[in-house]
PDB file of N, CA and C in Angstrom:
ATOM      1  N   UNK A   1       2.016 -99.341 105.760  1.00  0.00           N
ATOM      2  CA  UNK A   1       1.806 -98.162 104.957  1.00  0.00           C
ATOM      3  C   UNK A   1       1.720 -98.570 103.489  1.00  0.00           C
ATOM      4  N   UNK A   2       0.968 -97.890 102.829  1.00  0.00           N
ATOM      5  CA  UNK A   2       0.236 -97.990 101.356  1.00  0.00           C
ATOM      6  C   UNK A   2       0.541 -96.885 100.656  1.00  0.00           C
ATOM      7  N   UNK A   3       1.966 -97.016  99.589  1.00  0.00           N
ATOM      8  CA  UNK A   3       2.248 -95.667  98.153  1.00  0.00           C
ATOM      9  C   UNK A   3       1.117 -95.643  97.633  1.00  0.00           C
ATOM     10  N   UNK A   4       0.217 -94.460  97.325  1.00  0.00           N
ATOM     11  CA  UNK A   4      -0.636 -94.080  96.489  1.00  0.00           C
ATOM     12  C   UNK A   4      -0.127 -93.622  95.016  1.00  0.00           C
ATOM     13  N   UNK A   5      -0.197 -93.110  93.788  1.00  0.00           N
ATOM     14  CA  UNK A   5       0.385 -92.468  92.731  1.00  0.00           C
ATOM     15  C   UNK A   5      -0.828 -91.829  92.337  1.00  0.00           C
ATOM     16  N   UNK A   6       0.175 -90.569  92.406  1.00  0.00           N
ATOM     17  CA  UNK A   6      -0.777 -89.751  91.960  1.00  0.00           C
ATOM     18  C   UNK A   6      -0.601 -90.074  90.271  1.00  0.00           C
ATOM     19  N   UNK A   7      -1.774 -89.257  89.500  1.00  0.00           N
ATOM     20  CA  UNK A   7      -1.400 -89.509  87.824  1.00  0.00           C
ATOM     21  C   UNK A   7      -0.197 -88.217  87.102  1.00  0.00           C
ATOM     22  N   UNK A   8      -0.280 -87.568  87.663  1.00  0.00           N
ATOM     23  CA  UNK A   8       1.268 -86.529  87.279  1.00  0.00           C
ATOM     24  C   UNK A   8       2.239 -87.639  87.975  1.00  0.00           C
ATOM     25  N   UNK A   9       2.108 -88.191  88.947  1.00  0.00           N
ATOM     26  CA  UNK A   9       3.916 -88.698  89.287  1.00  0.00           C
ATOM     27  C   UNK A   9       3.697 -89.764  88.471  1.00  0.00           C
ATOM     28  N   UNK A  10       3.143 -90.521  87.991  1.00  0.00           N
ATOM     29  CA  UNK A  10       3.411 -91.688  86.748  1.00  0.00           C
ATOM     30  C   UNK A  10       3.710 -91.245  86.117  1.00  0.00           C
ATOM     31  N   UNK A  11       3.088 -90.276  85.305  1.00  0.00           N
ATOM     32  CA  UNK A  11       3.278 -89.521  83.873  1.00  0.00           C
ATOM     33  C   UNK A  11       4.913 -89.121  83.580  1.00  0.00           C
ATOM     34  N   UNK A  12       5.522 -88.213  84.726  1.00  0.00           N
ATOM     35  CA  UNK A  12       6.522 -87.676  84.852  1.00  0.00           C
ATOM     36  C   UNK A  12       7.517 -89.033  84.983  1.00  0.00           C
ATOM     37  N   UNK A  13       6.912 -89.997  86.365  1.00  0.00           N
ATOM     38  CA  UNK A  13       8.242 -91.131  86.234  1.00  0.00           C
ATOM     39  C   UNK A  13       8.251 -91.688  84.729  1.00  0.00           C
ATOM     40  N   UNK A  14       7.170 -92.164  84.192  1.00  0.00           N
ATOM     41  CA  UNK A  14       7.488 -92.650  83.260  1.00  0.00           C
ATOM     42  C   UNK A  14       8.426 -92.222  81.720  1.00  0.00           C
ATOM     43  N   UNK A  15       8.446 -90.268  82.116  1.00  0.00           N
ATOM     44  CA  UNK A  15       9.258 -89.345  81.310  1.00  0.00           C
ATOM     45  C   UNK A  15      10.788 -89.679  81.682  1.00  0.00           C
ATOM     46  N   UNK A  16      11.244 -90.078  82.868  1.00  0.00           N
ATOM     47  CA  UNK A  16      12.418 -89.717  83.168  1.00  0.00           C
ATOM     48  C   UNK A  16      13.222 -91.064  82.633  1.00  0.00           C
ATOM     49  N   UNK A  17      14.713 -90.691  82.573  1.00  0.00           N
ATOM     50  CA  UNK A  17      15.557 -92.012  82.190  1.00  0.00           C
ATOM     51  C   UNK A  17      15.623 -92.826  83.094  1.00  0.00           C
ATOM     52  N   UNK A  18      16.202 -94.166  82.605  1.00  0.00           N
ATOM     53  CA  UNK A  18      16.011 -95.276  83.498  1.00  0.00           C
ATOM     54  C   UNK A  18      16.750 -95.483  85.140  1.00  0.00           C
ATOM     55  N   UNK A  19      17.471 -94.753  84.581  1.00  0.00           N
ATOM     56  CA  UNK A  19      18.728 -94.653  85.837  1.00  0.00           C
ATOM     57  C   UNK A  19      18.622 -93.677  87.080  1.00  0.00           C
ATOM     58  N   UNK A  20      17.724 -92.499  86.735  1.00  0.00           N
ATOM     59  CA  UNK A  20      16.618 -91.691  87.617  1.00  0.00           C
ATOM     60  C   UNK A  20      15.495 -92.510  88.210  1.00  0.00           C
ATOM     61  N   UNK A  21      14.743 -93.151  87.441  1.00  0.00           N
ATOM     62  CA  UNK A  21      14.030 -94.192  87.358  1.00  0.00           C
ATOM     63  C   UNK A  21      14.593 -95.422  88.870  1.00  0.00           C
ATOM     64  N   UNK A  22      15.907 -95.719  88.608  1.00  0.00           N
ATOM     65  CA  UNK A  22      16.083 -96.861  89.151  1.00  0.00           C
ATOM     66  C   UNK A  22      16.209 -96.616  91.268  1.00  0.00           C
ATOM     67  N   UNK A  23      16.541 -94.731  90.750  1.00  0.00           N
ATOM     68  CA  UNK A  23      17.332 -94.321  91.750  1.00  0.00           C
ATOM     69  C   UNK A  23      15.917 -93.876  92.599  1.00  0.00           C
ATOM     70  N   UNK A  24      15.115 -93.853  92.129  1.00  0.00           N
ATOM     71  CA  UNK A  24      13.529 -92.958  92.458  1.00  0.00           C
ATOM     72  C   UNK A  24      13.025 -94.890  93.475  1.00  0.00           C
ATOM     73  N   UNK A  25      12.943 -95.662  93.071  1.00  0.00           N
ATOM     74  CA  UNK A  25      13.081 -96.574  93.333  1.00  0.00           C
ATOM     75  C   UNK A  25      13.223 -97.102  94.543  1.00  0.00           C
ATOM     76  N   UNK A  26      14.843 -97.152  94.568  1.00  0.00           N
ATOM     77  CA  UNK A  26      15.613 -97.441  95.623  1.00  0.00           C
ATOM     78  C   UNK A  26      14.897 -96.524  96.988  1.00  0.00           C
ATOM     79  N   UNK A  27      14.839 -94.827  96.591  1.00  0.00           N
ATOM     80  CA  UNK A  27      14.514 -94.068  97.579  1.00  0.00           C
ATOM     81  C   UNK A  27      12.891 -94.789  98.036  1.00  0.00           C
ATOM     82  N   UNK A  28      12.052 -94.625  97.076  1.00  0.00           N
ATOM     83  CA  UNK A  28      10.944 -95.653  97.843  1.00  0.00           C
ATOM     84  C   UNK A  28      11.152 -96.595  98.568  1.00  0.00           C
ATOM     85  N   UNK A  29      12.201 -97.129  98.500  1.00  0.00           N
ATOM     86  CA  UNK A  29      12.029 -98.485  99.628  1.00  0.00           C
ATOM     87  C   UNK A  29      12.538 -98.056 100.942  1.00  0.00           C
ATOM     88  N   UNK A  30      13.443 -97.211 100.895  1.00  0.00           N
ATOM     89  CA  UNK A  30      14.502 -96.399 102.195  1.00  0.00           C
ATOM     90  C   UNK A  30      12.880 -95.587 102.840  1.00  0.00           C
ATOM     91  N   UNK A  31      12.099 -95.202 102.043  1.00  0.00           N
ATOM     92  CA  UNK A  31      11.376 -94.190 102.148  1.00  0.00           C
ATOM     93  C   UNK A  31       9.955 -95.414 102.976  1.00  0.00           C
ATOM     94  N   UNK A  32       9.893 -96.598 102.621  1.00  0.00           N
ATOM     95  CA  UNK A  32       8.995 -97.152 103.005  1.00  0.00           C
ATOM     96  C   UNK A  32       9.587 -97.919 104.552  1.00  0.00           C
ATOM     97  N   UNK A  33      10.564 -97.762 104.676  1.00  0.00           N
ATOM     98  CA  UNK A  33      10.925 -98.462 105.915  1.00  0.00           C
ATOM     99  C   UNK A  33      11.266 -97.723 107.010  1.00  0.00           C
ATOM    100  N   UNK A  34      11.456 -95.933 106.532  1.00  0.00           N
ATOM    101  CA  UNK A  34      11.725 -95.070 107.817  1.00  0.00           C
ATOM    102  C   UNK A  34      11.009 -93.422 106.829  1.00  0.00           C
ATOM    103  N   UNK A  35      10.072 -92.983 106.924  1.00  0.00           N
ATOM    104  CA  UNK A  35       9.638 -92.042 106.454  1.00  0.00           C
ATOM    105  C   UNK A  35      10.599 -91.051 106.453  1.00  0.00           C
ATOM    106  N   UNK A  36      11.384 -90.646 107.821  1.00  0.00           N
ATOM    107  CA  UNK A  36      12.197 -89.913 108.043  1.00  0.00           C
ATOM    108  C   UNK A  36      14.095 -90.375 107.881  1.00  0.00           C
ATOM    109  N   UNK A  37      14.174 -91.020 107.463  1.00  0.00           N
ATOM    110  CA  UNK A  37      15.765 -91.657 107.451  1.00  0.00           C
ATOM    111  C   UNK A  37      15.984 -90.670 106.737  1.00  0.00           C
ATOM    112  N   UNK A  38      17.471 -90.381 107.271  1.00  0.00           N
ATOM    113  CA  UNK A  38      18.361 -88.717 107.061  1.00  0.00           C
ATOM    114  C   UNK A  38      18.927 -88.942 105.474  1.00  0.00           C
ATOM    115  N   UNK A  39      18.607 -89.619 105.073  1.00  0.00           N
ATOM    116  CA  UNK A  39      19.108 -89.928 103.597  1.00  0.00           C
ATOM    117  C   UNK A  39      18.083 -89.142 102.849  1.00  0.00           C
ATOM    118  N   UNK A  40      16.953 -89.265 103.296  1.00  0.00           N
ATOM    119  CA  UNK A  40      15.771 -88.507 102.115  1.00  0.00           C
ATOM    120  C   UNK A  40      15.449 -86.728 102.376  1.00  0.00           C
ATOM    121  N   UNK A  41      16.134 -86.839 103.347  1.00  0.00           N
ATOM    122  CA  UNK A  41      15.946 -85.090 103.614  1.00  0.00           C
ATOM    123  C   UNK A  41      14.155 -84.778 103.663  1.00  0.00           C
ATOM    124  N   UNK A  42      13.729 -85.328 104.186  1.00  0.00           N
ATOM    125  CA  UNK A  42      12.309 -85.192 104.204  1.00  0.00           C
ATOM    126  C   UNK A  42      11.847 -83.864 105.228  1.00  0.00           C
ATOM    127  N   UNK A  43      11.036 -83.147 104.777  1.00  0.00           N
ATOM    128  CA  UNK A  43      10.733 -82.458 105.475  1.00  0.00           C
ATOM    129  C   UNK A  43       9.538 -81.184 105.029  1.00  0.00           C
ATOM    130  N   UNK A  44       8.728 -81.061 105.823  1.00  0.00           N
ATOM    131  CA  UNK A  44       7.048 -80.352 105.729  1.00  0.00           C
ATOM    132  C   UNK A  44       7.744 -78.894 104.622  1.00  0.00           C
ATOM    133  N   UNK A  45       6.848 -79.153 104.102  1.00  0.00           N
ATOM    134  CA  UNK A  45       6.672 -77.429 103.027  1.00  0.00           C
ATOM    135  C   UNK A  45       5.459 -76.616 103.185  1.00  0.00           C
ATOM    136  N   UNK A  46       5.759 -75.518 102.911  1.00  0.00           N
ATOM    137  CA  UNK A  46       4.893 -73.951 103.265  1.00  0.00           C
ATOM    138  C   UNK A  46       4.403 -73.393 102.291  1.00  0.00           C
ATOM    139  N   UNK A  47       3.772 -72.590 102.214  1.00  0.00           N
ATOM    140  CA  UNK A  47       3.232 -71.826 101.223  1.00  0.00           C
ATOM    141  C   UNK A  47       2.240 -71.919 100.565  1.00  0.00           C
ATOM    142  N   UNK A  48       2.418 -72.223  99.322  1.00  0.00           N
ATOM    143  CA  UNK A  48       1.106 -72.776  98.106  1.00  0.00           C
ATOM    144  C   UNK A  48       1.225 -74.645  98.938  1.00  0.00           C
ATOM    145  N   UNK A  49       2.570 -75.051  99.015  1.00  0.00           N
ATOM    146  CA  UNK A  49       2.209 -76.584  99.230  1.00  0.00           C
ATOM    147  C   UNK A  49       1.994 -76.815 100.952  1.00  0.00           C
ATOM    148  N   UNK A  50       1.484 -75.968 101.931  1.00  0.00           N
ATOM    149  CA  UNK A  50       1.028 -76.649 103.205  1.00  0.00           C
ATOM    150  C   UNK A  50       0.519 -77.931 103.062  1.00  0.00           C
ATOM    151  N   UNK A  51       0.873 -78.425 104.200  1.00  0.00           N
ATOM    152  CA  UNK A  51      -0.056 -79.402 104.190  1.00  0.00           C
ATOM    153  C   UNK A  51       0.818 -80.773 103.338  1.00  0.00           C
ATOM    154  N   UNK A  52       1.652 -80.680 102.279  1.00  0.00           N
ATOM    155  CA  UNK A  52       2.224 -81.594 101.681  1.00  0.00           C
ATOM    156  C   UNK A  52       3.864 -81.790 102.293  1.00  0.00           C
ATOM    157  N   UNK A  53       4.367 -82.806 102.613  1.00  0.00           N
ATOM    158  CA  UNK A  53       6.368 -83.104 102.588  1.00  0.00           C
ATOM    159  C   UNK A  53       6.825 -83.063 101.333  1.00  0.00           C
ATOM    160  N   UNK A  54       7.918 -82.735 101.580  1.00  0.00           N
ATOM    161  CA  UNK A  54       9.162 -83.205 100.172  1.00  0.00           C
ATOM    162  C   UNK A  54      10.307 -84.095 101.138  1.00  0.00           C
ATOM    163  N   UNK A  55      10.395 -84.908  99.862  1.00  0.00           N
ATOM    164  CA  UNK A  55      11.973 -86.144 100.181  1.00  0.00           C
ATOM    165  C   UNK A  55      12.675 -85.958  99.352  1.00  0.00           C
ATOM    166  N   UNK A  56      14.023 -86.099  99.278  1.00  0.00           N
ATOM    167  CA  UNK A  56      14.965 -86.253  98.198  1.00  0.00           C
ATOM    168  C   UNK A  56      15.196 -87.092  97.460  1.00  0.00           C
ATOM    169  N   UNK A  57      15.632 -87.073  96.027  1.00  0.00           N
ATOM    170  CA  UNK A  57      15.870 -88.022  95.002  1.00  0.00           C
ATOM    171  C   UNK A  57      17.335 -87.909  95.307  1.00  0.00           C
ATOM    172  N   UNK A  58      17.885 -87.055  94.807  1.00  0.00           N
ATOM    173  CA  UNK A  58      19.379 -86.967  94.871  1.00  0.00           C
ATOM    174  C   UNK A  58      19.429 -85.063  94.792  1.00  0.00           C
ATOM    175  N   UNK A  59      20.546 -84.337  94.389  1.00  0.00           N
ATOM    176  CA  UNK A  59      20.812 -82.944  94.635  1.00  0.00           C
ATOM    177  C   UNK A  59      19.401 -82.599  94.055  1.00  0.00           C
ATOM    178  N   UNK A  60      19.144 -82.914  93.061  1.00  0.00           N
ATOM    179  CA  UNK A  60      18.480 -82.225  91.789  1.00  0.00           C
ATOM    180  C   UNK A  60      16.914 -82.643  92.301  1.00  0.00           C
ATOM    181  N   UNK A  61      16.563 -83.816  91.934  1.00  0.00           N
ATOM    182  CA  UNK A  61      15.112 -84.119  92.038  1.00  0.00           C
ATOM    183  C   UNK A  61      14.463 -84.336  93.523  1.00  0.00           C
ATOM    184  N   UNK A  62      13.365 -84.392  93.932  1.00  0.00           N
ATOM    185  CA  UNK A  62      12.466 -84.588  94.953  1.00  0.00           C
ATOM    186  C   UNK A  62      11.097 -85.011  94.195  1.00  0.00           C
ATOM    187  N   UNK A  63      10.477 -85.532  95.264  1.00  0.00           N
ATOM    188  CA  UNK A  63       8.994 -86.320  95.946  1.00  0.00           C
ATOM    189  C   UNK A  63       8.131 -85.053  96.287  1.00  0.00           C
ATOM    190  N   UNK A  64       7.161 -84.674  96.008  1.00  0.00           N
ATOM    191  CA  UNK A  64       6.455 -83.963  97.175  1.00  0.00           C
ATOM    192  C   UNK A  64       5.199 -85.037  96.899  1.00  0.00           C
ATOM    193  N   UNK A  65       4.499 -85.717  98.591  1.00  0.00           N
ATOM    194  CA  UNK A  65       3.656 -86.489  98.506  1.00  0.00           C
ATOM    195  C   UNK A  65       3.243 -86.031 100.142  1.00  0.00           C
ATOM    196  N   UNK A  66       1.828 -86.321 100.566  1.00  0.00           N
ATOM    197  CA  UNK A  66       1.473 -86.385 101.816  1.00  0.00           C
ATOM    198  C   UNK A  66       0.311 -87.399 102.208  1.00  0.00           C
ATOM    199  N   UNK A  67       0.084 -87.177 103.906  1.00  0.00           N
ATOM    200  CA  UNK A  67      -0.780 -88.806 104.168  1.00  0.00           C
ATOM    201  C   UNK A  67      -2.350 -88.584 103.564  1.00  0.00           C
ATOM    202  N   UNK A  68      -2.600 -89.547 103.661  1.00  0.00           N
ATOM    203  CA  UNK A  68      -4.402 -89.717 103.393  1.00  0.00           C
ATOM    204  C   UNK A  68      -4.861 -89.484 104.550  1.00  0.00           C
ATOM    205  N   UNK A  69      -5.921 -89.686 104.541  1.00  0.00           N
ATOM    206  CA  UNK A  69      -6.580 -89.316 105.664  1.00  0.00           C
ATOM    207  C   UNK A  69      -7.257 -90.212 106.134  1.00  0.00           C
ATOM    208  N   UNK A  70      -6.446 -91.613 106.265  1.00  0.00           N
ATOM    209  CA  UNK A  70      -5.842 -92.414 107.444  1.00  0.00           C
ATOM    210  C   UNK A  70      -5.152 -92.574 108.281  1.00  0.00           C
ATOM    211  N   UNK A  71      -4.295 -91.489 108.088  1.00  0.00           N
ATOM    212  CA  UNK A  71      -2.808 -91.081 108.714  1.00  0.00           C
ATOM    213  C   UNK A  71      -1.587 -91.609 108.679  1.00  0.00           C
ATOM    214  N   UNK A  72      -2.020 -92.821 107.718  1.00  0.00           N
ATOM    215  CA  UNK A  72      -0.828 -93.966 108.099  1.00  0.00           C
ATOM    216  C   UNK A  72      -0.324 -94.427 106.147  1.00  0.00           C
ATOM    217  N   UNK A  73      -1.447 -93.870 105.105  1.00  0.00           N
ATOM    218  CA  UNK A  73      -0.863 -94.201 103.773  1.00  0.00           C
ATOM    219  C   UNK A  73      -0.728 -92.640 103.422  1.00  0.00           C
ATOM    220  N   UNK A  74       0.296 -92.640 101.916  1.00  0.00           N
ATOM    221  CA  UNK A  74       0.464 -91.623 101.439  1.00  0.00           C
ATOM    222  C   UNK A  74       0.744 -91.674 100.288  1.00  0.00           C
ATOM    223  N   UNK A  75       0.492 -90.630  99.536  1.00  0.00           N
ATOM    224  CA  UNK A  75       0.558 -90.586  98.275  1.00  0.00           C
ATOM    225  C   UNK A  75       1.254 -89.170  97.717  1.00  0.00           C
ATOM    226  N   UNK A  76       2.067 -89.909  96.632  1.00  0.00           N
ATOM    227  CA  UNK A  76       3.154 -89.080  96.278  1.00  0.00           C
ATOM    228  C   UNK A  76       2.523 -88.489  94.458  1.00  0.00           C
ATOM    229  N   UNK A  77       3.046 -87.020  95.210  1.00  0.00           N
ATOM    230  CA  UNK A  77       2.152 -86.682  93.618  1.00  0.00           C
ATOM    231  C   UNK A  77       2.280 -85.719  92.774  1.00  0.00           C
ATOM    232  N   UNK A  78       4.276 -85.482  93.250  1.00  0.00           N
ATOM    233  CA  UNK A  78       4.933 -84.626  92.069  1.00  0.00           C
ATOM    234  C   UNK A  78       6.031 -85.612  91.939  1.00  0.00           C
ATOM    235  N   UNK A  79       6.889 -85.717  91.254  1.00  0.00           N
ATOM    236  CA  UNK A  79       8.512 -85.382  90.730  1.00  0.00           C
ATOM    237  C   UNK A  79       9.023 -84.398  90.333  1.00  0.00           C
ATOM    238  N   UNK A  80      10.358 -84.258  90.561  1.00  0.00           N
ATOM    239  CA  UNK A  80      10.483 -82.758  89.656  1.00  0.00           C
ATOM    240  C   UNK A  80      11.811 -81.605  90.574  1.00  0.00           C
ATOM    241  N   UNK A  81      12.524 -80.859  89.808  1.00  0.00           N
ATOM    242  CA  UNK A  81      13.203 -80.020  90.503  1.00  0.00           C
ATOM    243  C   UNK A  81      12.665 -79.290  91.796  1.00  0.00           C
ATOM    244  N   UNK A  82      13.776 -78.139  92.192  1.00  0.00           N
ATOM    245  CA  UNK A  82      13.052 -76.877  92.834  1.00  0.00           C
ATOM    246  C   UNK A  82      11.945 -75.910  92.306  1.00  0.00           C
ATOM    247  N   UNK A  83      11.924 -75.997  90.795  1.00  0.00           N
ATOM    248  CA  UNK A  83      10.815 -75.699  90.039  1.00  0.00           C
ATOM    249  C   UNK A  83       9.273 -75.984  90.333  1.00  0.00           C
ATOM    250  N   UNK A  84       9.319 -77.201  90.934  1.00  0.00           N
ATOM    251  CA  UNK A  84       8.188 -77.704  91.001  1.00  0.00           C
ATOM    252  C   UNK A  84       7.485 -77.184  91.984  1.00  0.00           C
ATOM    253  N   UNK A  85       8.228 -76.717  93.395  1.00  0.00           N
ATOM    254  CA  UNK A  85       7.860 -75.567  94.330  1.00  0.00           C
ATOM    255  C   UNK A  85       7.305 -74.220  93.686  1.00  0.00           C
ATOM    256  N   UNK A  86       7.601 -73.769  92.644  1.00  0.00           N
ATOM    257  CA  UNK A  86       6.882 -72.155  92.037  1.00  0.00           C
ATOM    258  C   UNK A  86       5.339 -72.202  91.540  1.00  0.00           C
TER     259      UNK A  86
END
């Protein structure tokens, strides 16, 4: 499997402090070795975002990213609170 970036999730990682930063990170790699490992809380969203998952950063932040249409890479292409859902 192949991380895509979207240009909002650079923009935004590159806004956040380092230590968000480090922790955003770590979850990519947990995130690259089991899509679903119960640590990331991953799971399909509705509404305006069908069609896209969210994973967890920690309480506060999340991922929303989904596959290409290879089925097998994906690209992540928010950061951001529960806000980022409205």
């Amino acid at each position: 499997m192949e991380i895509f970036y979207h240009s909002k999730f650079i923009k935004i990682f590159k806004k956040l402090n380092k230590e968000l930063q480090l922790l955003i990170l770590e979850r990519e790699n947990i995130f690259k070795i089991n899509i679903y490992d119960l640590r990331l809380k991953t799971h399909k969203l509705h509404g305006h975002f069908i069609g896209y998952l969210s994973f967890s950063i920690n309480y506060k932040y999340r991922v929303i990213f989904n596959f290409e249409e290879n089925g097998k890479d994906v690209k992540f292409y928010i950061i951001g609170t529960h806000d980022i859902y409205e």
